[in-house]
Protein backbone atom coordinates (compact mmCIF):
# COMPACT_ATOMS: atom_id res chain seq x y z
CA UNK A 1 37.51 -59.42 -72.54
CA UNK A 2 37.00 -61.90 -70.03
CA UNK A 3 36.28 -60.49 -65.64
CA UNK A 4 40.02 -61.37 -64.92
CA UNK A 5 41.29 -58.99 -67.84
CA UNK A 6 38.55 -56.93 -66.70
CA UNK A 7 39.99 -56.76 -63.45
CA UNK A 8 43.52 -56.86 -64.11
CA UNK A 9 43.12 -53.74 -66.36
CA UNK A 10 40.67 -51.62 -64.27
CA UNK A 11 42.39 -52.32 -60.87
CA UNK A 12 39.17 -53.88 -59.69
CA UNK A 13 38.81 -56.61 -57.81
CA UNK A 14 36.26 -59.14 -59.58
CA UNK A 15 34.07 -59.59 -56.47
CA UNK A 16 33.73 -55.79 -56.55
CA UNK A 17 32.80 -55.97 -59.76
CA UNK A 18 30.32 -58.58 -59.75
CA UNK A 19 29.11 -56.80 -56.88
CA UNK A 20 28.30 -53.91 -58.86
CA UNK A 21 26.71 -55.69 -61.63
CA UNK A 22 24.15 -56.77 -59.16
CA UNK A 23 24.03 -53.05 -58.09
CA UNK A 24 23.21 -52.17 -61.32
CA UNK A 25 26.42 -49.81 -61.32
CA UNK A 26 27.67 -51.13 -64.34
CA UNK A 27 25.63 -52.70 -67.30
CA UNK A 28 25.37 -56.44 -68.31
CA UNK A 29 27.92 -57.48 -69.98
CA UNK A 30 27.59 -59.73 -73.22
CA UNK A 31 26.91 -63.11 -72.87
CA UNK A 32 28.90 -65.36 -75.08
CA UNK A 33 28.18 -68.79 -73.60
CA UNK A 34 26.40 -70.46 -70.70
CA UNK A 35 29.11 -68.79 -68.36
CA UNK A 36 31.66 -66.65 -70.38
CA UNK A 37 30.17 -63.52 -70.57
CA UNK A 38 32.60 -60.49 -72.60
CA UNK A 39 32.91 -57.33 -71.18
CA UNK A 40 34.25 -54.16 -73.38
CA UNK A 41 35.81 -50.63 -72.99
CA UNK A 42 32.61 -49.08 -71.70
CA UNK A 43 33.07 -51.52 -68.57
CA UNK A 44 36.39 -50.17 -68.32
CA UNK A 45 35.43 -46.41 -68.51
CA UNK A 46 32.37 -46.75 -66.08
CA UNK A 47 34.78 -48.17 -63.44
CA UNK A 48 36.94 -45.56 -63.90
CA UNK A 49 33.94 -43.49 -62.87
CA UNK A 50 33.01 -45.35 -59.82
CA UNK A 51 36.61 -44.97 -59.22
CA UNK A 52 36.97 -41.48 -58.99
CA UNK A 53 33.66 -41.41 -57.68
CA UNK A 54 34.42 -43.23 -54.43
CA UNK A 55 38.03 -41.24 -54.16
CA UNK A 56 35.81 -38.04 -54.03
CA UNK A 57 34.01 -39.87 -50.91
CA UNK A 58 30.63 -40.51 -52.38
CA UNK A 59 28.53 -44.27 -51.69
CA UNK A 60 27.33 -46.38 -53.78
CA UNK A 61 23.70 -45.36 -53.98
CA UNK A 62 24.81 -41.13 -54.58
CA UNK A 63 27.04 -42.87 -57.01
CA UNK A 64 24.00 -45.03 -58.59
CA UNK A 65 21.56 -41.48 -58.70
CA UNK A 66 24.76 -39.90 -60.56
CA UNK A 67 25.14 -42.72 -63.11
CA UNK A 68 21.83 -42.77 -63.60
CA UNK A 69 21.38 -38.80 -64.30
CA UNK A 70 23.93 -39.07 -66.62
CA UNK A 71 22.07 -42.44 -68.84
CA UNK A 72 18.99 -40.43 -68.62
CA UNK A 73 20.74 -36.65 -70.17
CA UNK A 74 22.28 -39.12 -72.83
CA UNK A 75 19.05 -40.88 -74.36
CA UNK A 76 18.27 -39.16 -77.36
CA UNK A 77 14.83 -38.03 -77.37
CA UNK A 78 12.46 -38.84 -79.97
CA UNK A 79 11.31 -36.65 -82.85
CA UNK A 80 8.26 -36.49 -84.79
CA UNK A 81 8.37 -37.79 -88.44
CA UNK A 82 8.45 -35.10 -91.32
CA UNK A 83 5.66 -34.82 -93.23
């Protein structure tokens, strides 16, 4: 989906949005052409997140820490081959 669906379905303005892409809040989106870029559901969920992250009172850089905990629990660590 384009930023305006983007926006139109999360709630979110699309200045706040582009503002947290350069925050690093939410992740790149993919890039389609020289300036369409295509955004999917997990741009939608994380938004939700800063969302109800900001309702509970928290900033953007306790939000940021959080996010980042959570990218960090979900990397799947690497095991040794079997023999």
């Amino acid at each position: 989906m384009k930023i305006a669906e983007l926006s139109r379905v999360s709630g979110t303005h699309r200045s706040t949005i582009h503002h947290y892409l350069d925050l690093g809040l939410l992740p790149p989106p993919e890039t389609v052409g020289p300036k369409l870029h295509h955004f999917g559901a997990e741009h939608v969920e994380r938004l939700r997140e800063i969302r109800a992250l900001r309702e509970q009172g928290l900033g953007l850089a306790e939000i940021r820490e959080r996010l980042a905990g959570r990218r960090r629990r979900r990397t799947p660590t690497r095991r040794p081959p079997r023999p």
